[in-house]
PDB file of N, CA and C in Angstrom:
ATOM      1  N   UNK A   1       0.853  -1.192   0.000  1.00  0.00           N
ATOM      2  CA  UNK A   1       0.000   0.000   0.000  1.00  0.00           C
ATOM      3  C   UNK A   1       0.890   1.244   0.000  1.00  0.00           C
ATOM      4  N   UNK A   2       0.596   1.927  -0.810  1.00  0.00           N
ATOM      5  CA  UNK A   2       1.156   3.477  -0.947  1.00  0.00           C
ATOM      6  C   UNK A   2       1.185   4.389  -0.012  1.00  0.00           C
ATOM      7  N   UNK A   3       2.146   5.174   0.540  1.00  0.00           N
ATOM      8  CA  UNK A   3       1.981   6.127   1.581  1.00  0.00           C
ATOM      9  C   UNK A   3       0.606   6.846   1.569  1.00  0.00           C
ATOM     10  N   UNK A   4       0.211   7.189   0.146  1.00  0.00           N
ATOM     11  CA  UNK A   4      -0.663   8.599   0.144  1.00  0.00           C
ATOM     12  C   UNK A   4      -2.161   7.760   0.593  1.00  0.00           C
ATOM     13  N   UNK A   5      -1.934   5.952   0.019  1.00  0.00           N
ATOM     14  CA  UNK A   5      -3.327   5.354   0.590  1.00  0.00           C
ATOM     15  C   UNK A   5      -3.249   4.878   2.158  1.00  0.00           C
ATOM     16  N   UNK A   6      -2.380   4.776   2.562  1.00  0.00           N
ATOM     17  CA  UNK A   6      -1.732   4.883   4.023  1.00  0.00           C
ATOM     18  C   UNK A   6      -2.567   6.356   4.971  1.00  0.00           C
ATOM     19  N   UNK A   7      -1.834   7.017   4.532  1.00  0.00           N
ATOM     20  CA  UNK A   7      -2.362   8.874   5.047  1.00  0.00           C
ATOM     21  C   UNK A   7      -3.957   8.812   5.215  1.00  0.00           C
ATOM     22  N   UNK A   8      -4.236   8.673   3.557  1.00  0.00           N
ATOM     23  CA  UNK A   8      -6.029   8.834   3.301  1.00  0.00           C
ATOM     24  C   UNK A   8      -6.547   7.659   4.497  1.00  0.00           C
ATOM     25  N   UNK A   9      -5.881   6.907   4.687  1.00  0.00           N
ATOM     26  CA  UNK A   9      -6.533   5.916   5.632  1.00  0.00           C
ATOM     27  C   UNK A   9      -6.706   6.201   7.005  1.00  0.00           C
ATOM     28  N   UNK A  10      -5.537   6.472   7.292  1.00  0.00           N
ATOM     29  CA  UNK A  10      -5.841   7.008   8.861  1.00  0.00           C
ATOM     30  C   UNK A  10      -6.613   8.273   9.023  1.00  0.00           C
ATOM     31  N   UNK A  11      -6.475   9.244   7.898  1.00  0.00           N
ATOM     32  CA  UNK A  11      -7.288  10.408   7.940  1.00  0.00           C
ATOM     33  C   UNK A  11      -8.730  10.166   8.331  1.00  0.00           C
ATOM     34  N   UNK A  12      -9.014   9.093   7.042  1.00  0.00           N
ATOM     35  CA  UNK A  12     -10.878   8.850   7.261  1.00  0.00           C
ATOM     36  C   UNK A  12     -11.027   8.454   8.582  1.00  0.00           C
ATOM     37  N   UNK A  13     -10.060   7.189   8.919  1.00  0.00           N
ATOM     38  CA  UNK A  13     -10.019   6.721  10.368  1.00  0.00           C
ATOM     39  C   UNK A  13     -10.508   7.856  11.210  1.00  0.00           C
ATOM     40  N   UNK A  14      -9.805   9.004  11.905  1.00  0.00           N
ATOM     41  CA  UNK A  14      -9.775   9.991  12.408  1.00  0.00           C
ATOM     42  C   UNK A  14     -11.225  10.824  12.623  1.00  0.00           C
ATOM     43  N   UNK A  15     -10.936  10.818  11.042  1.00  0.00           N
ATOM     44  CA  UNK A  15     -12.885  11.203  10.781  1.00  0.00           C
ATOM     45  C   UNK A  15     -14.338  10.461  11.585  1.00  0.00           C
ATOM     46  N   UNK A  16     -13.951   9.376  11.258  1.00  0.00           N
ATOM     47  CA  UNK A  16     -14.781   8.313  11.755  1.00  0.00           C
ATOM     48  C   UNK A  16     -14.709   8.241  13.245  1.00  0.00           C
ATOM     49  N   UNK A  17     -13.590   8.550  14.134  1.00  0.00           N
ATOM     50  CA  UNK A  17     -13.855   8.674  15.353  1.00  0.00           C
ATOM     51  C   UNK A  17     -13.824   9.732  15.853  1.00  0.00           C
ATOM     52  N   UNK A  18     -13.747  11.004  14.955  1.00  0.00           N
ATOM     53  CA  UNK A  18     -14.482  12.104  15.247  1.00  0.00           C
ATOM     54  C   UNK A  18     -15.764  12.439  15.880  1.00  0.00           C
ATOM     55  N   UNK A  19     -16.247  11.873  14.253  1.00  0.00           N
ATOM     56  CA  UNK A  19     -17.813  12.032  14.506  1.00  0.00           C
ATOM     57  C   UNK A  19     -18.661  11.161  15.448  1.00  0.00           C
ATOM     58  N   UNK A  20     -17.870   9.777  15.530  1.00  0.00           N
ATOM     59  CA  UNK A  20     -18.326   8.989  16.580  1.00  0.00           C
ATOM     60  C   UNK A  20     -18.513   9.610  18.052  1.00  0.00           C
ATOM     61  N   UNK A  21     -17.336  10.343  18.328  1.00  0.00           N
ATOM     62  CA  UNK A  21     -16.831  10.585  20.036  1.00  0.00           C
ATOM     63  C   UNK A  21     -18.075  12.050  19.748  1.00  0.00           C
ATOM     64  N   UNK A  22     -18.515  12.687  18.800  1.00  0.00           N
ATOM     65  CA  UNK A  22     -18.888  14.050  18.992  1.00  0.00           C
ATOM     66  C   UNK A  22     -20.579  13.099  19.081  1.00  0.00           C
ATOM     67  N   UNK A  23     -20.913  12.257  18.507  1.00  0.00           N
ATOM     68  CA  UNK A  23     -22.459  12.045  18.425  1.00  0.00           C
ATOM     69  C   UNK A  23     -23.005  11.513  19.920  1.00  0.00           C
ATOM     70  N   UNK A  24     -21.937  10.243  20.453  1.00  0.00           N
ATOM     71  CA  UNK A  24     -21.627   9.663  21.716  1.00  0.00           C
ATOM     72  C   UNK A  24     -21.974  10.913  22.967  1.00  0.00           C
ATOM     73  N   UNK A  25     -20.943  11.839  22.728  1.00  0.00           N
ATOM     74  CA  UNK A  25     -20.929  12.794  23.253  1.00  0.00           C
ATOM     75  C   UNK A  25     -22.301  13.739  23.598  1.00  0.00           C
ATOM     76  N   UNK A  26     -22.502  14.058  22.653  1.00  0.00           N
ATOM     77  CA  UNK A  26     -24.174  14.794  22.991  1.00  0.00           C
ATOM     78  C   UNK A  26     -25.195  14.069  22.914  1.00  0.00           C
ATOM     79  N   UNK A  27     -25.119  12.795  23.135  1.00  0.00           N
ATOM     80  CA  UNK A  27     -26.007  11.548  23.122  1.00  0.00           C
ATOM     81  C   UNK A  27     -25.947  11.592  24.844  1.00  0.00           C
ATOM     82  N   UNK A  28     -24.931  11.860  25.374  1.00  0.00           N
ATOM     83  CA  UNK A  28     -24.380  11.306  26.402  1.00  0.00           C
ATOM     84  C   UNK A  28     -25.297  12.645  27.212  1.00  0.00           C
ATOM     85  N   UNK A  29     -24.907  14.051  27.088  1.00  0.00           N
ATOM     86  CA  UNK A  29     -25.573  14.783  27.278  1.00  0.00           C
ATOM     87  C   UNK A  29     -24.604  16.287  27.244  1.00  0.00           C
ATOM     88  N   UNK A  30     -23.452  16.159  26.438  1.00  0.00           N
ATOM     89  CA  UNK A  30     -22.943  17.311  26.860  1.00  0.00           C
ATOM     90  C   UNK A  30     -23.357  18.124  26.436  1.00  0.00           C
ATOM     91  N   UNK A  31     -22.578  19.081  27.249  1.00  0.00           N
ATOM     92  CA  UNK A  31     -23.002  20.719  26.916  1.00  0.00           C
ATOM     93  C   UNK A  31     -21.675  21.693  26.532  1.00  0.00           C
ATOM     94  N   UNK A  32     -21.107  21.512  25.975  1.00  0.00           N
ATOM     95  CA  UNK A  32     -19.612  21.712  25.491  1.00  0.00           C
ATOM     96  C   UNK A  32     -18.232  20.964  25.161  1.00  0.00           C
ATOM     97  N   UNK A  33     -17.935  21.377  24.309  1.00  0.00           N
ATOM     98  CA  UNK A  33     -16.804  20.897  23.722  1.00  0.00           C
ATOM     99  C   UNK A  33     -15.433  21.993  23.382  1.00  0.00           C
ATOM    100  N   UNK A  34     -14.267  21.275  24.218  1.00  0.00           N
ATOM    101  CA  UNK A  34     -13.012  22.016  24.221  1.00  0.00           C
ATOM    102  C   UNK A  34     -11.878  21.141  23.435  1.00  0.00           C
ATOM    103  N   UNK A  35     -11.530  21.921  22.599  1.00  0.00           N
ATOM    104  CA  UNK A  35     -11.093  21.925  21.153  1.00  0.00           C
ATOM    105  C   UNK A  35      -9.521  21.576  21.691  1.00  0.00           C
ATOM    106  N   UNK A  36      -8.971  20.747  21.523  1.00  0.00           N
ATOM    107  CA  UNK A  36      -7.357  20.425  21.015  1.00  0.00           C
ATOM    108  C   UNK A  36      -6.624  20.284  19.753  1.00  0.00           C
ATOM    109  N   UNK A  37      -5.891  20.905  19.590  1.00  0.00           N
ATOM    110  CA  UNK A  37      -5.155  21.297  18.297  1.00  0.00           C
ATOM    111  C   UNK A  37      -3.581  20.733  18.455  1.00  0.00           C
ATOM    112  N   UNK A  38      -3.066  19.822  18.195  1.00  0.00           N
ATOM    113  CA  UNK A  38      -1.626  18.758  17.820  1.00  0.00           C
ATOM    114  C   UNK A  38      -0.602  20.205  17.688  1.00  0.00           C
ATOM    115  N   UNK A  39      -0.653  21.492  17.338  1.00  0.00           N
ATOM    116  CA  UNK A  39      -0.157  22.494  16.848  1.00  0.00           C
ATOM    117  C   UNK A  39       1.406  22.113  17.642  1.00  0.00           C
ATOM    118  N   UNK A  40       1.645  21.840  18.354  1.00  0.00           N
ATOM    119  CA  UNK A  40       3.037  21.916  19.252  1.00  0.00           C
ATOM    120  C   UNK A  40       3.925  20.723  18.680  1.00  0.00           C
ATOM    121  N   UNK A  41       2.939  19.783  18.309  1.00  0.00           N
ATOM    122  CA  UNK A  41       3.859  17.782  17.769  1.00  0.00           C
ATOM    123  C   UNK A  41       4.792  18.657  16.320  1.00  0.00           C
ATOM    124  N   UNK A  42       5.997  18.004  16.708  1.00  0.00           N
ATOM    125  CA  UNK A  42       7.326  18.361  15.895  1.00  0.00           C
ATOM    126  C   UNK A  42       6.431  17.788  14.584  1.00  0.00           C
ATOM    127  N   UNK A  43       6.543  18.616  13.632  1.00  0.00           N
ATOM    128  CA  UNK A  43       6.560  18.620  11.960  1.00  0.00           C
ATOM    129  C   UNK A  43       4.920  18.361  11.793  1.00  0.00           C
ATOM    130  N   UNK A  44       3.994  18.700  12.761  1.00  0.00           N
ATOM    131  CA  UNK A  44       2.878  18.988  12.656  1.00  0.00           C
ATOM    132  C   UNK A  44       2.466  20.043  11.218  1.00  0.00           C
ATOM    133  N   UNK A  45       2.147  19.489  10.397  1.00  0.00           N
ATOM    134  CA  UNK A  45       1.458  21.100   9.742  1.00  0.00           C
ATOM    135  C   UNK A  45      -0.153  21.865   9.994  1.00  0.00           C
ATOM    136  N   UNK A  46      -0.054  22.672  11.372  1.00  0.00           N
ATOM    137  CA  UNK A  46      -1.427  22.716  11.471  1.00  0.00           C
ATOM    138  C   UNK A  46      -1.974  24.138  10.875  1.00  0.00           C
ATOM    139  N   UNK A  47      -3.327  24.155  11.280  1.00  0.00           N
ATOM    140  CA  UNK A  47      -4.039  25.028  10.150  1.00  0.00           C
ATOM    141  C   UNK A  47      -3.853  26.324  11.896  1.00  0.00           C
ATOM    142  N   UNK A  48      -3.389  27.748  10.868  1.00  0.00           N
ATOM    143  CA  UNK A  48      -3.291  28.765  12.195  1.00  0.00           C
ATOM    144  C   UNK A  48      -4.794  29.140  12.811  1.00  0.00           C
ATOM    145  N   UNK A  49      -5.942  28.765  11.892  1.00  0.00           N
ATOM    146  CA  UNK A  49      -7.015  28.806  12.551  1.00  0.00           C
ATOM    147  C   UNK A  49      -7.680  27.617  13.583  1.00  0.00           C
ATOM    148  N   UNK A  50      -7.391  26.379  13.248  1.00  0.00           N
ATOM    149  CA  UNK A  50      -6.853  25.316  14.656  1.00  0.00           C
ATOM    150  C   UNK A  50      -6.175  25.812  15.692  1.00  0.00           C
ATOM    151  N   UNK A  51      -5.234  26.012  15.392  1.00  0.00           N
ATOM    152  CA  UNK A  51      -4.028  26.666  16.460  1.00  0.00           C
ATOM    153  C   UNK A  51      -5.085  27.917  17.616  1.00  0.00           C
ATOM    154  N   UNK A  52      -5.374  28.588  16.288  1.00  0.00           N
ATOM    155  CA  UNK A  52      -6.061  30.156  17.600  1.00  0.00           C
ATOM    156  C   UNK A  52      -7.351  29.409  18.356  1.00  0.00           C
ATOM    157  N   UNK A  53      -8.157  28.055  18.033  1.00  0.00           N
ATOM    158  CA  UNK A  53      -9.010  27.729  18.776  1.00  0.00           C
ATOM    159  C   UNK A  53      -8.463  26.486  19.942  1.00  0.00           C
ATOM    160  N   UNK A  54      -6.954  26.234  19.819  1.00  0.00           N
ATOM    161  CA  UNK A  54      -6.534  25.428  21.169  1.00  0.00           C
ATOM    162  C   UNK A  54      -6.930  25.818  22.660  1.00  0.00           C
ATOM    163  N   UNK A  55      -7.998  25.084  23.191  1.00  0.00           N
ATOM    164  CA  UNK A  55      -8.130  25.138  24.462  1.00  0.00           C
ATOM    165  C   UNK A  55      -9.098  26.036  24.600  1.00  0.00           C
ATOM    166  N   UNK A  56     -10.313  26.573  23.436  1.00  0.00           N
ATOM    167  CA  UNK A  56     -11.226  27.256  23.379  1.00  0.00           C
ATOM    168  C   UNK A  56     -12.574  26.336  23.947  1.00  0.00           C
ATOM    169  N   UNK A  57     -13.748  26.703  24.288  1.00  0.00           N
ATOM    170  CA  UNK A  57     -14.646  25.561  24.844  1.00  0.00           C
ATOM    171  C   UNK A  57     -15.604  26.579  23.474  1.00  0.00           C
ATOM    172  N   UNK A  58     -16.865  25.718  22.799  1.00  0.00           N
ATOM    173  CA  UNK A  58     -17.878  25.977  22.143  1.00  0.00           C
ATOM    174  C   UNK A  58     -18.310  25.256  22.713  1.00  0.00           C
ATOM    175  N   UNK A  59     -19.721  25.750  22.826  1.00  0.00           N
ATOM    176  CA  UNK A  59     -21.335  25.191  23.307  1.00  0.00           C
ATOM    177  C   UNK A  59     -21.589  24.938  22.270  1.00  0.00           C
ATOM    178  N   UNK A  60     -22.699  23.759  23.131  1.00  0.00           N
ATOM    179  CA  UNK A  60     -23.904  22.359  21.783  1.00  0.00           C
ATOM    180  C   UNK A  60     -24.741  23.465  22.840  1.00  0.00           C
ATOM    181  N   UNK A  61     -25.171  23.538  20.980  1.00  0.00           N
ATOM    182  CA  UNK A  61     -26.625  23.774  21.028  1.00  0.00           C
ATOM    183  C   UNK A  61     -27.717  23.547  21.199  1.00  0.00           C
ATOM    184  N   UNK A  62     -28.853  23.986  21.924  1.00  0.00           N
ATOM    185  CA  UNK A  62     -29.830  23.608  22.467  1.00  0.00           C
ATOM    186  C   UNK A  62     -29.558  22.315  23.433  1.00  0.00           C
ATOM    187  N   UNK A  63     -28.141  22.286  24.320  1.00  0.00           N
ATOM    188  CA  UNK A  63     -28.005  21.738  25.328  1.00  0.00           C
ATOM    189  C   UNK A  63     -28.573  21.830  26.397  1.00  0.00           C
ATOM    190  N   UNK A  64     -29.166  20.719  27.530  1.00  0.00           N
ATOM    191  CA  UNK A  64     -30.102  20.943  28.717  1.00  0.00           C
ATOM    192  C   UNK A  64     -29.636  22.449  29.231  1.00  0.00           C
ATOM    193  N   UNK A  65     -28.450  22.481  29.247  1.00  0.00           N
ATOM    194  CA  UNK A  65     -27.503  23.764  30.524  1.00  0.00           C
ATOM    195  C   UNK A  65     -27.912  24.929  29.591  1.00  0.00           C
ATOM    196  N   UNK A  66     -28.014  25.016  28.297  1.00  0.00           N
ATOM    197  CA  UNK A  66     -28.604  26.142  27.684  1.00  0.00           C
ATOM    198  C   UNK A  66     -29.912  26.576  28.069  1.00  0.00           C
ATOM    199  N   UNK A  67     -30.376  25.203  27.614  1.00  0.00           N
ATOM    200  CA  UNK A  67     -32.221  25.502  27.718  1.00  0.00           C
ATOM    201  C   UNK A  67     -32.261  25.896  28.863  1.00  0.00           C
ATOM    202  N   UNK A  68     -31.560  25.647  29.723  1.00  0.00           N
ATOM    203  CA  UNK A  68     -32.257  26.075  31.620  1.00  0.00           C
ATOM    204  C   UNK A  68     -31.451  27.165  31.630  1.00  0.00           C
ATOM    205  N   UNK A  69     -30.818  27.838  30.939  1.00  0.00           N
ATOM    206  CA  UNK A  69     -30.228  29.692  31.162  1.00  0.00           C
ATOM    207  C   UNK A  69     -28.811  29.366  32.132  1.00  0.00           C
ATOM    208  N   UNK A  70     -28.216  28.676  32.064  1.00  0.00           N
ATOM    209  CA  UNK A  70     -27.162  28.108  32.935  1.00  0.00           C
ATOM    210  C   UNK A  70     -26.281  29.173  32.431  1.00  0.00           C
ATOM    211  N   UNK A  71     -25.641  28.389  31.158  1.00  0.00           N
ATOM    212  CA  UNK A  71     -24.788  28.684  29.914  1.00  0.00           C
ATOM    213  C   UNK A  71     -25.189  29.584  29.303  1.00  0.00           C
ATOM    214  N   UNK A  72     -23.707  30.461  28.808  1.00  0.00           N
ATOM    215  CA  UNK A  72     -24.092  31.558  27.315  1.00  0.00           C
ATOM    216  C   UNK A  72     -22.854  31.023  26.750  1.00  0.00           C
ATOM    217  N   UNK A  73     -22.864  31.424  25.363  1.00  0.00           N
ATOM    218  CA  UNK A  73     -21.723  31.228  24.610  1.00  0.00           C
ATOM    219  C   UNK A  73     -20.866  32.400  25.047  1.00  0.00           C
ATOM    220  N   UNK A  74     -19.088  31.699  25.036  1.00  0.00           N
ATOM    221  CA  UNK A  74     -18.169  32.428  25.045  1.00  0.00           C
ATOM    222  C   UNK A  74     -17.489  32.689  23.488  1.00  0.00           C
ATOM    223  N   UNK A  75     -17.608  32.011  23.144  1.00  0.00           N
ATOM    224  CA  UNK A  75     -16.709  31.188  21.761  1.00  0.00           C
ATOM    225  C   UNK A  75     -17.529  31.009  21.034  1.00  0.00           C
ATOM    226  N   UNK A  76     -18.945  31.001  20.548  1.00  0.00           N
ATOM    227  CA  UNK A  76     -19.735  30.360  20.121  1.00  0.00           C
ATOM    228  C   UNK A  76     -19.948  29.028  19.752  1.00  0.00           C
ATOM    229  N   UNK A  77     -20.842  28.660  19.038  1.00  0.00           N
ATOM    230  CA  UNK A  77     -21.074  27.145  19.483  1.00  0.00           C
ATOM    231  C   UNK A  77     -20.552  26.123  18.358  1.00  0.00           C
ATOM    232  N   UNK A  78     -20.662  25.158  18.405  1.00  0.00           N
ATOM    233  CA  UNK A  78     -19.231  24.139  17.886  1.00  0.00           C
ATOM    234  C   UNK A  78     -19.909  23.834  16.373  1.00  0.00           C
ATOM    235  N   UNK A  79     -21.593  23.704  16.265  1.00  0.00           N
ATOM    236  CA  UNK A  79     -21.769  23.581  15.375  1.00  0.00           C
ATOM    237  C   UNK A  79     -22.110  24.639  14.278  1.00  0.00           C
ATOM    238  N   UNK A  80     -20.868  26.063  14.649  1.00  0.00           N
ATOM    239  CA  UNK A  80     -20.667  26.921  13.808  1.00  0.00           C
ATOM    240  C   UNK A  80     -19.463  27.020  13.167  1.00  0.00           C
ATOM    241  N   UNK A  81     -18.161  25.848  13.795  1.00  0.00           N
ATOM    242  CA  UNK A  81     -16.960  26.078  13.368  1.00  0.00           C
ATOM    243  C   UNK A  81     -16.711  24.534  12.376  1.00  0.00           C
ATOM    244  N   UNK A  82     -15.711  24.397  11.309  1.00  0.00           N
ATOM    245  CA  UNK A  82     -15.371  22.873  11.198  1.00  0.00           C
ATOM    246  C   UNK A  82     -15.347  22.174  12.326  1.00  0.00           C
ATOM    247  N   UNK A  83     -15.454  20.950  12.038  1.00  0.00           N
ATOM    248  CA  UNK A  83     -16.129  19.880  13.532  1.00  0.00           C
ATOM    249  C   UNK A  83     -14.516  19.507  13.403  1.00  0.00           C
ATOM    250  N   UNK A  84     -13.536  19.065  14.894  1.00  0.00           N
ATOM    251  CA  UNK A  84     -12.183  18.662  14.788  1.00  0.00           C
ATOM    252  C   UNK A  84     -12.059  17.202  14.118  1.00  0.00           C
ATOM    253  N   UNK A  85     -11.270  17.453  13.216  1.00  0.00           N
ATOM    254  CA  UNK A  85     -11.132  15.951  11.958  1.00  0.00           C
ATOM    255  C   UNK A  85     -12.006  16.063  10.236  1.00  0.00           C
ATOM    256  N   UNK A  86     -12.381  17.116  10.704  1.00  0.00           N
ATOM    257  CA  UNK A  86     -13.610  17.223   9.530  1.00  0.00           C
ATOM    258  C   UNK A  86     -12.783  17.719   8.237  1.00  0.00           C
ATOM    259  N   UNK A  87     -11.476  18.515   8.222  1.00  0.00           N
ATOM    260  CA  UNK A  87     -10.914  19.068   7.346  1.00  0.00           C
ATOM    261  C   UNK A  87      -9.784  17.983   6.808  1.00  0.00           C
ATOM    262  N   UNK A  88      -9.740  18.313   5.930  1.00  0.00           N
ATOM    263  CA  UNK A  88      -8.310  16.849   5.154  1.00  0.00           C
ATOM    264  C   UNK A  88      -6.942  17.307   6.202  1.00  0.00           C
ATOM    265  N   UNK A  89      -6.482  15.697   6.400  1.00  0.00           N
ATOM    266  CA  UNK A  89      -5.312  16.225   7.567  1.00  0.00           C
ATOM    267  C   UNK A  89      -5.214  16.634   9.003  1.00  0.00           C
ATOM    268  N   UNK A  90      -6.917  16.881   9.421  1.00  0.00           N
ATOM    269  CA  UNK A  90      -6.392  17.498  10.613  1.00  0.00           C
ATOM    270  C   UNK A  90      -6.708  16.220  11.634  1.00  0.00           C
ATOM    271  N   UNK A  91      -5.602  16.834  12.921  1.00  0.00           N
ATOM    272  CA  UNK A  91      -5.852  15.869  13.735  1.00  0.00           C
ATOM    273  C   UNK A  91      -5.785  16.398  15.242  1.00  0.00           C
ATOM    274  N   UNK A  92      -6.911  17.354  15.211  1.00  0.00           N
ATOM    275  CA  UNK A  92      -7.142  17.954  16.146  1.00  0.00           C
ATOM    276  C   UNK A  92      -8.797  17.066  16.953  1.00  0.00           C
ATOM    277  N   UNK A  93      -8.743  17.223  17.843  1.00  0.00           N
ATOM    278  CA  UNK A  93      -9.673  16.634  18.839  1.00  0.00           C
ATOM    279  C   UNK A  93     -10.286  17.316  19.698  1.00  0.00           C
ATOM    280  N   UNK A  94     -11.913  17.126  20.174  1.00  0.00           N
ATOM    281  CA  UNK A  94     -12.589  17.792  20.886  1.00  0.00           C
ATOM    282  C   UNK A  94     -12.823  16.931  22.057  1.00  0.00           C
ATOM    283  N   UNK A  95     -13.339  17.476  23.418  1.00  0.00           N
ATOM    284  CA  UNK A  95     -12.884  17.140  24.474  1.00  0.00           C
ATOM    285  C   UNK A  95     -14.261  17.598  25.171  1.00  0.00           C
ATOM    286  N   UNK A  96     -15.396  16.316  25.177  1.00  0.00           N
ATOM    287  CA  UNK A  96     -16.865  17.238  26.081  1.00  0.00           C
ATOM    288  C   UNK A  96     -16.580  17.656  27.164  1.00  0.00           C
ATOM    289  N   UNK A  97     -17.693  18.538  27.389  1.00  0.00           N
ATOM    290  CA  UNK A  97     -17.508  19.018  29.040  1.00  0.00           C
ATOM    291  C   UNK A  97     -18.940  18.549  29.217  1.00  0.00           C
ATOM    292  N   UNK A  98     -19.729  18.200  30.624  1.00  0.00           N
ATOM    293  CA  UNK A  98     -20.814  17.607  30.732  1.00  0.00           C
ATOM    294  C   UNK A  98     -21.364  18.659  31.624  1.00  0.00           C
ATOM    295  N   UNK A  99     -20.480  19.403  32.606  1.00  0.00           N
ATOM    296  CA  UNK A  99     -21.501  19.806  33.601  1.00  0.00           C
ATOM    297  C   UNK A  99     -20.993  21.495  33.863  1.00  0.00           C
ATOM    298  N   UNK A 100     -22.230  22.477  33.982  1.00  0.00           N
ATOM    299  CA  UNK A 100     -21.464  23.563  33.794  1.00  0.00           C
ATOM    300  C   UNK A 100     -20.742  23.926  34.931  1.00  0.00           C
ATOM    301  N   UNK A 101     -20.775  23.492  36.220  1.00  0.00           N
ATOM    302  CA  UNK A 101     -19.566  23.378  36.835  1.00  0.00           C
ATOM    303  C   UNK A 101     -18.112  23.195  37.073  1.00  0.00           C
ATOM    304  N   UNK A 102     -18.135  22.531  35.267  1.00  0.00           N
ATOM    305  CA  UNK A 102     -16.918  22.576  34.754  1.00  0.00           C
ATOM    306  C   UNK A 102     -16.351  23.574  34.405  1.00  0.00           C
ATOM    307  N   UNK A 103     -17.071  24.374  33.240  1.00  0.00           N
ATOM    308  CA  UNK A 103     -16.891  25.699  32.530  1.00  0.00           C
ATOM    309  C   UNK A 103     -16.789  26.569  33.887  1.00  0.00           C
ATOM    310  N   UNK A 104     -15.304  27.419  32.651  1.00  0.00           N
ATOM    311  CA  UNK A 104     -15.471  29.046  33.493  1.00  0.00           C
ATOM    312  C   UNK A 104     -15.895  30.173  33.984  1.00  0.00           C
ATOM    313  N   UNK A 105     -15.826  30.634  34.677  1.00  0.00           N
ATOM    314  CA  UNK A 105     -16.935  31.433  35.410  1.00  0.00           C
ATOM    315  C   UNK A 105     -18.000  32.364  34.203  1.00  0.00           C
ATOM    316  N   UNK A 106     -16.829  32.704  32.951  1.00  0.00           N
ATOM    317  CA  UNK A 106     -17.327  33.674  32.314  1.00  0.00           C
ATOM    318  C   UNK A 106     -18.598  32.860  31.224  1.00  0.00           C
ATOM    319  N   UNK A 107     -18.638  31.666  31.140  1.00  0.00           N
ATOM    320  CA  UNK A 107     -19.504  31.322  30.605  1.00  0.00           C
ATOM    321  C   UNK A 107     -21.058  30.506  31.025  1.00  0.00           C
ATOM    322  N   UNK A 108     -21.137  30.924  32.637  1.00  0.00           N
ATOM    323  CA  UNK A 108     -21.928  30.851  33.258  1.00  0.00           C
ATOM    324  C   UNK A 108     -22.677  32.483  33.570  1.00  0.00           C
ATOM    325  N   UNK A 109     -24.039  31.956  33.419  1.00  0.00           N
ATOM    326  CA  UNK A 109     -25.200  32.796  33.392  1.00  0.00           C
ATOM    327  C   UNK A 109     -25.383  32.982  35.018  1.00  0.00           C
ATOM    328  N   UNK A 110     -26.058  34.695  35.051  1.00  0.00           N
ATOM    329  CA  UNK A 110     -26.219  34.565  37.073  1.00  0.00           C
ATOM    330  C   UNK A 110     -26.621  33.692  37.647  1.00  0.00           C
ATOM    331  N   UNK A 111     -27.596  33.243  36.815  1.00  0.00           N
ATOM    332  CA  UNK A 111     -28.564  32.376  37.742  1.00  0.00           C
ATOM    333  C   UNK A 111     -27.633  31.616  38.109  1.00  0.00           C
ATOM    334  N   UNK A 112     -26.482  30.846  37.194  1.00  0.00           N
ATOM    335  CA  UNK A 112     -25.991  29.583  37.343  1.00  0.00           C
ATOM    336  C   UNK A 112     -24.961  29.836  38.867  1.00  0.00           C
ATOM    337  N   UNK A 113     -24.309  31.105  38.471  1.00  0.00           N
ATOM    338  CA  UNK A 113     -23.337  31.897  39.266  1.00  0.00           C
ATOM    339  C   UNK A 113     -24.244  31.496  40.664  1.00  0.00           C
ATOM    340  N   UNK A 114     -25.295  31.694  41.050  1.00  0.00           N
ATOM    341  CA  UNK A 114     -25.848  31.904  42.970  1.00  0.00           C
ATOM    342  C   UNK A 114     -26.184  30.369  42.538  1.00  0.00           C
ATOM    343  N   UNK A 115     -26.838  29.602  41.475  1.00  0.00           N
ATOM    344  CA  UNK A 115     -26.829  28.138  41.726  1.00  0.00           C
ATOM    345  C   UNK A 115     -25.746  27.703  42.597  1.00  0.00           C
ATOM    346  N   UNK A 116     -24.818  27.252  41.570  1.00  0.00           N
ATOM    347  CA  UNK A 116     -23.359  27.277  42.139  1.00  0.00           C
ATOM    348  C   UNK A 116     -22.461  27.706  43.408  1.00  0.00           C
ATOM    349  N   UNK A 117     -22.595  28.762  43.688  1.00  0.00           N
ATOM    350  CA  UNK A 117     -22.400  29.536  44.537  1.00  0.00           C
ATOM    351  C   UNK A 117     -20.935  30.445  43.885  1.00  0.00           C
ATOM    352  N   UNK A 118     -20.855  30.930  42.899  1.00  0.00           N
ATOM    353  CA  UNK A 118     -19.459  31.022  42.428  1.00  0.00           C
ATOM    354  C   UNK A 118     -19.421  32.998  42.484  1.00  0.00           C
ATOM    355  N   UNK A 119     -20.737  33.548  43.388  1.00  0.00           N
ATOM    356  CA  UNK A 119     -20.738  34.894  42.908  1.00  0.00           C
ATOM    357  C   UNK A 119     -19.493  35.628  43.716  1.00  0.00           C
TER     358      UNK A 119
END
């Protein structure tokens, strides 16, 4: 097998457990996803718009933590940017968050803030 059918292979691979871990994921119930970008792995060629979203969180939409006014978007929401793996080559990965207790203060709504107790 040829390098370039080698590459295309693991690429789709990639793809395929992309979309798997992202469907799993809001199946599961999350309410955000924080973006990892490979940008640092020696001879990486990554895309500089990957790079500026390393370690960014986007909100799923019409997530429970939305619907109940928990959550606002910081970043906006994930199914406004390429999904990580979706572009030829990349091998960047998203990372759910489930509970907004996770997320940072700034992307919690008041209410959530005296829920919480984080005022």
């Amino acid at each position: 097998q040829s390098y370039i059918n080698r590459r295309l292979a693991i690429d789709q691979g990639h793809k395929l457990a992309s979309n798997i871990n992202y469907l799993l994921s809001v199946q599961s119930g999350a309410i955000a996803f924080q973006w990892h970008s490979p940008w640092r792995r020696a001879g990486y060629d990554f895309r500089k718009d990957h790079k500026a979203r390393d370690e960014k969180i986007y909100l799923v939409r019409e997530s429970w933590a939305l619907e109940q006014g928990l959550i606002k978007p910081v970043n906006g929401y994930y199914d406004d940017i390429t999904a990580a793996g979706e572009e030829v080559y990349c091998s960047c990965k998203v990372f759910p968050i489930y509970a907004p207790q996770k997320l940072p203060d700034e992307f919690l709504t008041e209410k959530a803030k005296r829920e919480f107790n984080r005022n």
